[in-house]
Protein backbone atom coordinates (compact mmCIF):
# COMPACT_ATOMS: atom_id res chain seq x y z
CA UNK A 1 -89.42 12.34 -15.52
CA UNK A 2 -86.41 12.50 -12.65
CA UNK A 3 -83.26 10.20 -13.15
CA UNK A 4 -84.40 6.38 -13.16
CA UNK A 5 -82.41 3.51 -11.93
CA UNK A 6 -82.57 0.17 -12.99
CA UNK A 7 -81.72 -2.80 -10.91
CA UNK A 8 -81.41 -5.90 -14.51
CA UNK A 9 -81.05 -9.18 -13.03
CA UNK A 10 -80.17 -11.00 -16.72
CA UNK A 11 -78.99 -14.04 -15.53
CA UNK A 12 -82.36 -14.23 -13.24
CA UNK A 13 -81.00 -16.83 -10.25
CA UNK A 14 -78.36 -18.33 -11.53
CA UNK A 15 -75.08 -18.44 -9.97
CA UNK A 16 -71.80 -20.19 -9.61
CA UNK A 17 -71.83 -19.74 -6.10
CA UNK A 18 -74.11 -21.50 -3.19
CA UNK A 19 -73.59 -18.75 -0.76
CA UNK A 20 -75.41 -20.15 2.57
CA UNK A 21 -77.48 -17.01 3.41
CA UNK A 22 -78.85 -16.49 -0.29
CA UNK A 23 -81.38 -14.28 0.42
CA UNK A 24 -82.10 -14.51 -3.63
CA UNK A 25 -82.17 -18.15 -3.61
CA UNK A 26 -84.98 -18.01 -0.92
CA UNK A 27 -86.85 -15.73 -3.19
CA UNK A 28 -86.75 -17.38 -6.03
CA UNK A 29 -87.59 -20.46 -4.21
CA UNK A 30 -90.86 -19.11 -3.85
CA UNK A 31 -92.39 -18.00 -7.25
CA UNK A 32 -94.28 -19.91 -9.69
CA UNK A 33 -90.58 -19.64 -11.61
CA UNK A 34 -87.70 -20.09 -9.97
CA UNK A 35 -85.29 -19.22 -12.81
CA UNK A 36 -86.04 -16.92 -15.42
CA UNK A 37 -83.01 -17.88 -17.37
CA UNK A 38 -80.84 -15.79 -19.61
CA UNK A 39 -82.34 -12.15 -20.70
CA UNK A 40 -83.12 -12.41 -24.26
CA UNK A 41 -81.22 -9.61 -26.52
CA UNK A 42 -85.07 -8.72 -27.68
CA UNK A 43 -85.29 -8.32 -24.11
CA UNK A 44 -82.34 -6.36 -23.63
CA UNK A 45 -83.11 -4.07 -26.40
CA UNK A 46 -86.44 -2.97 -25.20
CA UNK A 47 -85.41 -2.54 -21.89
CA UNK A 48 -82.70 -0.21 -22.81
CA UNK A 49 -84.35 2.31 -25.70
CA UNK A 50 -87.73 2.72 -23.04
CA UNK A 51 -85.96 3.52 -20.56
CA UNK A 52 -83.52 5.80 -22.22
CA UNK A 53 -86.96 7.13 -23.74
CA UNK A 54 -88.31 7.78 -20.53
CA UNK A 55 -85.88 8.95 -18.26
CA UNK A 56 -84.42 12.53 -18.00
CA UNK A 57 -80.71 13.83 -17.07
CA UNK A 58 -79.44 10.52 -15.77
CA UNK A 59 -80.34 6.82 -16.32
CA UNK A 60 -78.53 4.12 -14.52
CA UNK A 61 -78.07 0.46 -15.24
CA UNK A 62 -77.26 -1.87 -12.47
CA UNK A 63 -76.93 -5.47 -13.25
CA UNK A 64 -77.14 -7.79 -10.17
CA UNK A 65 -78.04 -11.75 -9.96
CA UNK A 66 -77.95 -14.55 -9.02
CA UNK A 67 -74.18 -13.66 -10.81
CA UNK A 68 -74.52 -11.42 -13.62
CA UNK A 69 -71.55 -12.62 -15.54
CA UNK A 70 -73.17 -15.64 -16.24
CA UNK A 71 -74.74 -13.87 -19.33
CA UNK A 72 -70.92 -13.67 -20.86
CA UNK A 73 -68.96 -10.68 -21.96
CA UNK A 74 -70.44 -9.95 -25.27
CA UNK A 75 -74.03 -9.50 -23.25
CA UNK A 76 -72.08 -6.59 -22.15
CA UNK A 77 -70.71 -5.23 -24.91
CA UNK A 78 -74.44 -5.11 -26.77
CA UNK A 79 -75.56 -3.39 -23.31
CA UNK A 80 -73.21 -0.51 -24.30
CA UNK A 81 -74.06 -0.49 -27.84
CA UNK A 82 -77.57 -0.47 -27.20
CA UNK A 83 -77.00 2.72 -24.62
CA UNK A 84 -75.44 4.71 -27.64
CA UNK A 85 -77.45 3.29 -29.99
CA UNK A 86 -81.05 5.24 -27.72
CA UNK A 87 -79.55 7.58 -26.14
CA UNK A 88 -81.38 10.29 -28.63
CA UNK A 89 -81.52 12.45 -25.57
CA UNK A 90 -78.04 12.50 -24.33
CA UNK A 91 -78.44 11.58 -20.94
CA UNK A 92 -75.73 10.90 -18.51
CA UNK A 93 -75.71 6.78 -18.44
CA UNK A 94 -74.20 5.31 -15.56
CA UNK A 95 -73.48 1.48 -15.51
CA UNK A 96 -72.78 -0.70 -12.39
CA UNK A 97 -72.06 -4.38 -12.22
CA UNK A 98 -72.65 -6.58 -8.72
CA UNK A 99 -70.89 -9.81 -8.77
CA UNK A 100 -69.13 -12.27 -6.89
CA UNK A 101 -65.85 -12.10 -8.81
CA UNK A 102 -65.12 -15.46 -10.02
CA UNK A 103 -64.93 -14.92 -13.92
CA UNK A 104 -63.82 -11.89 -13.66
CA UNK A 105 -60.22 -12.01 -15.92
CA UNK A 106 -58.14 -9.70 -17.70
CA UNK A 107 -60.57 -9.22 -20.53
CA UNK A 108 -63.64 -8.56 -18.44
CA UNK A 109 -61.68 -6.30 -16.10
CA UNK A 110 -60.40 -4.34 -19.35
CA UNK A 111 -63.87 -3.88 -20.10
CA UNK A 112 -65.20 -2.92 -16.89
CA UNK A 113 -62.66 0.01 -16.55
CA UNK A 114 -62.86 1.62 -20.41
CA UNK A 115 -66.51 1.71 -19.75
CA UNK A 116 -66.79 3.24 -16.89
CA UNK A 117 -69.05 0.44 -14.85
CA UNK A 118 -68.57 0.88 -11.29
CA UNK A 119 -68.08 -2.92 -9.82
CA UNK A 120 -69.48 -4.26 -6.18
CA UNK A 121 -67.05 -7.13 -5.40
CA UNK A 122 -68.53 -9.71 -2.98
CA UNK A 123 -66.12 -10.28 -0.04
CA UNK A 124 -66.99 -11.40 3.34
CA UNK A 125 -63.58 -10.45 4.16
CA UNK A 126 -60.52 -12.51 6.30
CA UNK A 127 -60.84 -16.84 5.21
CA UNK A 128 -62.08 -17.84 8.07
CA UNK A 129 -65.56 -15.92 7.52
CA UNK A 130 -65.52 -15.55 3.95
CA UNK A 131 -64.85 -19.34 3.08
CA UNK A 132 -67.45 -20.32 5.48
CA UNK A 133 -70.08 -18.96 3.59
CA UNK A 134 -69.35 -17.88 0.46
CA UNK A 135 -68.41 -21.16 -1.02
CA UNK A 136 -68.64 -22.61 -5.12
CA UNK A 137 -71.11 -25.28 -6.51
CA UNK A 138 -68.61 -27.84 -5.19
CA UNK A 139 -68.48 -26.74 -1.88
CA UNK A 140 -65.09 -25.11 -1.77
CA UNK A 141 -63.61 -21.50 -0.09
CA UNK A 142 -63.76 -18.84 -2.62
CA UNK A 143 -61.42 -16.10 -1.35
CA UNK A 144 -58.42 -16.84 -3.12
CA UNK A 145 -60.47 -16.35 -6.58
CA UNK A 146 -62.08 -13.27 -5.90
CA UNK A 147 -58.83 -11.34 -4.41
CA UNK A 148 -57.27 -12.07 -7.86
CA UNK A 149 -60.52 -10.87 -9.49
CA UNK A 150 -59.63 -7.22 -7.19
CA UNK A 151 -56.27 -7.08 -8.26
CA UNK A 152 -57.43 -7.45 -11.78
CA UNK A 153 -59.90 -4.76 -11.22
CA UNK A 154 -57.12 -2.71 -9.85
CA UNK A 155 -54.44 -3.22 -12.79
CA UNK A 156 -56.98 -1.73 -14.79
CA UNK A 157 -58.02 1.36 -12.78
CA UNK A 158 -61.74 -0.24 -12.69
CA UNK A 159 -64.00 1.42 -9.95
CA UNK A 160 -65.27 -0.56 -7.81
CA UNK A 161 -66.00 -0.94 -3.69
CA UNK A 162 -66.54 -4.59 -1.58
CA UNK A 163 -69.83 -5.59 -0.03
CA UNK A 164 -69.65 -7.85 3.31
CA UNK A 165 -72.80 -9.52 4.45
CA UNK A 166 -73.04 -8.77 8.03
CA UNK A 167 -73.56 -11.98 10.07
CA UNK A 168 -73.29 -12.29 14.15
CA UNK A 169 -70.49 -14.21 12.63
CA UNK A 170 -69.36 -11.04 11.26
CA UNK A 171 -69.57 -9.11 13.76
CA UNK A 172 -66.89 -11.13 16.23
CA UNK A 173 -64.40 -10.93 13.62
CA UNK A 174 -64.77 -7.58 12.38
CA UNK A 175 -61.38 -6.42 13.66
CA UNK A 176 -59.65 -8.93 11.62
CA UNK A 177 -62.13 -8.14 8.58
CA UNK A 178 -61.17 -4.46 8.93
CA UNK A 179 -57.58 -5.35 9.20
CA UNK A 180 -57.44 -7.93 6.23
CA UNK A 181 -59.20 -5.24 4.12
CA UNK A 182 -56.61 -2.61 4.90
CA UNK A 183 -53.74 -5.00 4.00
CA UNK A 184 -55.26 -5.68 0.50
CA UNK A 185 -56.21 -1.88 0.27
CA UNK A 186 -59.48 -2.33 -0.26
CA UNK A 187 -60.98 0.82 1.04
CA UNK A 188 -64.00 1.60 -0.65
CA UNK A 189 -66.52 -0.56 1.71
CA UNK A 190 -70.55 -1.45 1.93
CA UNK A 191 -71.43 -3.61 4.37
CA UNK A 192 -75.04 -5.94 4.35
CA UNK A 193 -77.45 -6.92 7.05
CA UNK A 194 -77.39 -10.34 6.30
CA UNK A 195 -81.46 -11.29 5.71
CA UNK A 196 -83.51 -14.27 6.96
CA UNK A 197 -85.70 -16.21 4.97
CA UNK A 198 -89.15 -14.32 4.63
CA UNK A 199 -91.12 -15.13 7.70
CA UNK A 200 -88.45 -17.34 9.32
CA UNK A 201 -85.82 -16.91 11.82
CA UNK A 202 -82.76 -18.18 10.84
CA UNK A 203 -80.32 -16.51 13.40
CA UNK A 204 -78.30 -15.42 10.74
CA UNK A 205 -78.37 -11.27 12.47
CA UNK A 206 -79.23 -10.82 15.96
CA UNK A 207 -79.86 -7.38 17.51
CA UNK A 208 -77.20 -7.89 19.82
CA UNK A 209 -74.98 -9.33 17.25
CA UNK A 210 -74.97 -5.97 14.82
CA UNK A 211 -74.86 -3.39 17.43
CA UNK A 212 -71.76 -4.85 18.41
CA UNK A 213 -70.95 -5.13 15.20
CA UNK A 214 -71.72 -1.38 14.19
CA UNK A 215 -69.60 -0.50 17.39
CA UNK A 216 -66.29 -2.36 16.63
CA UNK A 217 -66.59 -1.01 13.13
CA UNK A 218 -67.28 3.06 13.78
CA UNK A 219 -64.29 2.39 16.45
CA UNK A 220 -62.41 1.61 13.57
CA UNK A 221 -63.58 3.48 11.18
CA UNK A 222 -63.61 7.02 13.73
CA UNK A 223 -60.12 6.62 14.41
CA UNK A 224 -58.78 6.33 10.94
CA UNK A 225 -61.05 9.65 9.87
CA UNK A 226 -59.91 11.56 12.60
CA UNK A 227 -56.99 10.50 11.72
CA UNK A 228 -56.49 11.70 8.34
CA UNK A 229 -56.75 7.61 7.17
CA UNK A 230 -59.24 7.54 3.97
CA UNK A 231 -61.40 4.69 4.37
CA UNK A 232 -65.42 4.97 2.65
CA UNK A 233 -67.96 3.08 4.61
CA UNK A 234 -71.30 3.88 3.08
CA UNK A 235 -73.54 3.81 5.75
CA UNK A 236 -71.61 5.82 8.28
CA UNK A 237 -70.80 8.20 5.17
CA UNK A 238 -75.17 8.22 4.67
CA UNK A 239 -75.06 9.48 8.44
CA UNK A 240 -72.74 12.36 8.25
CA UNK A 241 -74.10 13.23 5.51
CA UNK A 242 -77.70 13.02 7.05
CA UNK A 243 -75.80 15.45 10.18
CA UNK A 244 -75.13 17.86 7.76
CA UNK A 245 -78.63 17.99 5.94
CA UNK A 246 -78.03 16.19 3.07
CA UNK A 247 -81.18 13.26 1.85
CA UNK A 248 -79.98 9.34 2.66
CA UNK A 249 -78.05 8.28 -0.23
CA UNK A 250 -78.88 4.64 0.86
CA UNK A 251 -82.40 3.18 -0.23
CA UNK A 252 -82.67 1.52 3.13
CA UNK A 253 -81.41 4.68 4.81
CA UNK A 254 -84.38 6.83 3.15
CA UNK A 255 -87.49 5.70 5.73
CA UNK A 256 -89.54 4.92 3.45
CA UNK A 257 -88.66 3.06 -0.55
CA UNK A 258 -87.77 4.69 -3.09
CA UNK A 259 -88.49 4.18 -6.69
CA UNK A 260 -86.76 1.48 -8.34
CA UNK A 261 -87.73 -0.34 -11.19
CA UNK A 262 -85.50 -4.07 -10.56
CA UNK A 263 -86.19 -5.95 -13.32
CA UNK A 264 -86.25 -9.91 -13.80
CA UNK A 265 -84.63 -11.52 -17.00
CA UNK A 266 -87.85 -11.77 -19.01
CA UNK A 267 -88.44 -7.92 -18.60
CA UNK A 268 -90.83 -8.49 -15.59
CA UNK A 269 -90.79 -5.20 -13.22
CA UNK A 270 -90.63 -5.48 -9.25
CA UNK A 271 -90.44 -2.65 -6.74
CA UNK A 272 -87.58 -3.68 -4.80
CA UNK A 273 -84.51 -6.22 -5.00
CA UNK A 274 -85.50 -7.83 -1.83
CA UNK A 275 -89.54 -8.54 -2.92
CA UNK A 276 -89.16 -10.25 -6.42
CA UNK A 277 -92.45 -12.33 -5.99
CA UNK A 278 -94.86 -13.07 -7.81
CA UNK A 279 -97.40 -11.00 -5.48
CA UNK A 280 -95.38 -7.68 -5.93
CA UNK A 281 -94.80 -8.03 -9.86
CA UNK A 282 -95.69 -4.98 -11.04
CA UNK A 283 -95.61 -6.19 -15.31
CA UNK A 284 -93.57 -6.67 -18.17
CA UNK A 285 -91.18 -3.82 -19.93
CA UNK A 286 -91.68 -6.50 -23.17
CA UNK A 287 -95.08 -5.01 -22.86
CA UNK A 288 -95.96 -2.35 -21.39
CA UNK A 289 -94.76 1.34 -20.68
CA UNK A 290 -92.89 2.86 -17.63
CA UNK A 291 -95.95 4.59 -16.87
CA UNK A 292 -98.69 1.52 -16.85
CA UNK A 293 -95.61 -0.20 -14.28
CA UNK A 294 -96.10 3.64 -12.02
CA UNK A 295 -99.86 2.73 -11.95
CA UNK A 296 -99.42 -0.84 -11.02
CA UNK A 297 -97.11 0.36 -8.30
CA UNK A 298 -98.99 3.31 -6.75
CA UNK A 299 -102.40 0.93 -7.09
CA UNK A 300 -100.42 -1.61 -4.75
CA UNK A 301 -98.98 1.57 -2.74
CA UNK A 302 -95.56 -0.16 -2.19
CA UNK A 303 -93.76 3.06 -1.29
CA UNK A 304 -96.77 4.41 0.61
CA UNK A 305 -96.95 1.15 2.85
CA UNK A 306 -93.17 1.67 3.34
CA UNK A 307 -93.54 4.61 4.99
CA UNK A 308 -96.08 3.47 7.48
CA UNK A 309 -93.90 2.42 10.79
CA UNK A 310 -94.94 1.58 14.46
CA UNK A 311 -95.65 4.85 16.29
CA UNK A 312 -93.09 4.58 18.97
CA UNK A 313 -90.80 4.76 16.13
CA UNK A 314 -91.91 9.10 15.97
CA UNK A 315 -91.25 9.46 19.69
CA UNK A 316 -87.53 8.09 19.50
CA UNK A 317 -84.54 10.55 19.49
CA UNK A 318 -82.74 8.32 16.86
CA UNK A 319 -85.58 8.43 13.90
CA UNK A 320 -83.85 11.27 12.19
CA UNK A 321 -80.85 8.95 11.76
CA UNK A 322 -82.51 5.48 11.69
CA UNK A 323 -86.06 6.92 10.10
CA UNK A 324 -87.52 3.27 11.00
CA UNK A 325 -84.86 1.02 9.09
CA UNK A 326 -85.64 -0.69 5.28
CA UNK A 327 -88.94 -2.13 4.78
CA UNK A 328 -87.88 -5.67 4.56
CA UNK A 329 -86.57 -5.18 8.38
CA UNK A 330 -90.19 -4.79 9.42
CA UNK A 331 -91.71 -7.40 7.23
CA UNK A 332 -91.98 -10.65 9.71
CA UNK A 333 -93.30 -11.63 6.51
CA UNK A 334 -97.35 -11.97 6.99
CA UNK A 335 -97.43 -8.34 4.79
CA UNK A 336 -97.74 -6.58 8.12
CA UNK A 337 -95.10 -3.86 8.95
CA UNK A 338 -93.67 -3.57 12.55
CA UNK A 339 -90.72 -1.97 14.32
CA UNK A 340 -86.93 -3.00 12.66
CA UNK A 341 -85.60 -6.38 13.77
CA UNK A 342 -82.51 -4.03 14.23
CA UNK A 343 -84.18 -1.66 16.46
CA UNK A 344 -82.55 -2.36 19.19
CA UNK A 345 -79.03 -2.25 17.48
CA UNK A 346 -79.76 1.45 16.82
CA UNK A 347 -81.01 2.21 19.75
CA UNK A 348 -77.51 1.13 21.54
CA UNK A 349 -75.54 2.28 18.90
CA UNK A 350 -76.61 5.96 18.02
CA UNK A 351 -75.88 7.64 22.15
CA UNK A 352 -72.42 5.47 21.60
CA UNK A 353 -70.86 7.25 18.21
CA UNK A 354 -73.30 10.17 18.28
CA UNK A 355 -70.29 12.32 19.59
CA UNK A 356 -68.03 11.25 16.88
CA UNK A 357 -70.07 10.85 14.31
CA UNK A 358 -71.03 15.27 15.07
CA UNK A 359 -67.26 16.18 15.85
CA UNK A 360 -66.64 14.43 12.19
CA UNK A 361 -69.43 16.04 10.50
CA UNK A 362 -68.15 19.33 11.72
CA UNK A 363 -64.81 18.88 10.22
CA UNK A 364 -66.51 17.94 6.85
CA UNK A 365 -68.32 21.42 7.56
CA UNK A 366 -65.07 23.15 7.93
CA UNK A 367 -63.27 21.32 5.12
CA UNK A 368 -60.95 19.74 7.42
C-alpha cells in the first residue's frame, strides 16, 4: 500500500463554537445520527494498529471536528502511545490537529509542539469579519481567544498555519485581513471557499464575490514574493507548483478525489470530509479491514464519478490549473455533477495573475 491519510473526527459534531456557515453542522443535520459522540479508546485503538498495519512509508493522522479538543488532552496523549505502541513497521507518522483554538492553553500547546502535530488555527481574520461569524455557544466574538491560543502556539515553537473561510464578506475586506495577519505574523495561510448547504443557495460565495477575492489577495500576495516578503498561501503555492510540473498538493486542486479514508467517531469510514452521510458511508474500521472499505468505495466509484466534469470544462485554457474545481463545487446536490459554482471566478482570475504567477514560477526555477 502507498502512504494513507486519515481525516478522525473523535469528537463527531460537537463544538464549542456556532460558527454561522457550519458546513459540518448541515451535514450532520442530515444523517440518521447527528452526533456520534466521543470516540471510544476501543475505538481509538483499532483505528490506529490497522492502519499502521496497512499503510506503507508514511501514515498520517488528522483530527478535525466539530472541535477536536473536545475529547481532552489525555485522548491525545493515548493517540501517541498507541502510534508507538503499532508502529511494528516504522513508518514515518505524521499528526495534524484542526481546531478553532479556544482551549488551547499552555499545556496543550506544550504538547502540540514536543509532538510534532502540525495545528490549523481557525481565523477569519480582522474583528469585524471574524466576530461576525465565528462566534461561541453564547453568541459572543471569538477573536480575542484564539489570538492568545497563536501566541501560545508560538511560545512553544508549535507548527501550525490559519484557515479563513472565504465569504463575499471576505472578499471586501481582504486587504484589512491580509494586513491584520501580517501585524500578528501569521504567515503560514489556507484560505476556504466558504460552502452552502447541500442543494441550497445560501449566498454565502458568489462567483463574483471570490474572483475578486482571489484578485485582491494574489495582488497582495505577488508583491510581497517578488518582493523577497515570505508569506505561504497554499493554493497559489498548489499553482506554481502545478507551473512547474509538480501534482496538486491540494485535494480540491487534484481534478478529481483522492483517497481519503475520514473517519466518524464510532470508526465509520467516509470518502471525503465534505460527504459524511449516511448514503456515502463506506463501513466500520471496528469491523472491517482497509481493504473491504477500498471495495465499498470503488463499488460506489466515488473517485471515478469525481473525475467526470461537463465537457466544456476540456476545451478551456484554464483546466490545467483549475482541472474542473473539488467535487462538492459541482454537486447542486441531486448526485448530479456539473460545471464549478466557481467557474466563473477562474475564468476571470487565471488571464489576470497568469503573468505573475509564470514570472514567479520562473524564479522558483532559478532559485531566486
Amino acid at each position: 500500500m502507498p502512504p494513507i491519510n486519515l481525516l478522525i473526527k473523535p469528537a463527531s459534531g460537537r463544538c464549542n463554537m456556532r460558527c454561522r456557515y457550519c458546513f459540518y453542522a448541515d451535514e450532520t443535520a442530515r444523517r440518521a445520527v447527528k452526533d456520534y459522540g466521543i470516540m471510544q479508546e476501543d475505538t481509538l485503538e483499532v483505528l490506529v494498529q490497522k492502519a499502521l498495519s496497512y499503510a506503507d512509508f508514511k501514515c498520517t493522522f488528522g483530527f478535525q471536528g466539530g472541535e477536536p479538543t473536545l475529547c481532552g488532552l489525555d485522548f491525545y496523549r493515548r493517540v501517541v502511545e498507541l502510534q508507538k505502541k503499532y508502529n511494528h513497521k516504522n513508518l514515518v507518522i505524521e499528526n495534524a490537529l484542526q481546531t478553532n483554538g479556544l482551549l488551547i492553553d499552555d499545556e496543550w500547546a506544550q504538547f502540540l509542539a514536543e509532538n510534532k502535530f502540525l495545528v490549523g488555527l481557525s481565523i477569519d481574520g480582522s474583528s469585524a469579519v471574524h466576530n461576525k461569524n465565528r462566534v461561541d455557544a453564547k453568541g459572543e466574538g471569538t477573536l480575542r481567544r484564539v489570538l492568545e491560543a497563536a501566541e501560545r502556539l508560538k511560545k512553544y515553537k508549535c507548527d501550525f498555519n490559519v484557515l479563513t473561510v472565504v465569504t463575499d464578506d471576505t472578499a471586501q475586506k481582504i486587504d484589512l485581513i491580509y494586513d491584520f495577519f501580517a501585524r500578528h505574523d501569521l504567515r503560514w495561510q489556507q484560505y476556504i471557499p466558504c460552502l452552502d448547504a447541500f442543494g441550497e443557495d445560501d449566498g454565502w460565495l458568489t462567483g463574483k464575490g471570490y474572483a475578486t477575492f482571489l484578485k485582491k489577495l494574489f495582488d497582495r500576495w505577488a508583491e510581497d514574493v517578488l518582493s523577497g516578503r515570505f508569506i505561504y498561501i497554499r493554493q497559489f503555492e498548489n499553482y506554481i507548483g502545478m507551473l512547474l510540473g509538480r501534482p496538486a498538493e491540494s485535494c480540491g486542486m487534484m481534478g478529481c478525489f483522492s483517497m481519503q479514508y475520514v473517519v466518524e467517531a464510532d470508526g465509520g469510514v467516509y470518502p471525503c470530509d465534505f460527504y459524511v452521510l449516511d448514503q456515502y458511508r463506506l463501513g466500520s474500521l471496528k469491523d472491517q479491514s482497509f481493504e473491504e472499505v477500498d471495495q465499498k468505495r470503488r463499488e460506489m466509484r466515488f473517485i471515478e464519478a469525481s473525475m467526470e466534469k461537463d465537457a466544456d470544462c476540456y476545451k478551456c485554457p484554464w483546466h490545467p490549473l483549475c482541472r474542473g474545481g473539488c467535487r462538492r463545487d459541482r454537486d447542486d446536490g441531486d448526485g448530479e455533477l456539473k460545471r464549478s459554482r466557481l467557474c466563473g471566478a477562474y475564468q476571470e482570475f487565471f488571464p489576470y495573475a497568469l503573468p505573475r504567477l509564470q514570472l514567479i514560477a520562473q524564479r522558483v526555477a532559478q532559485g531566486k
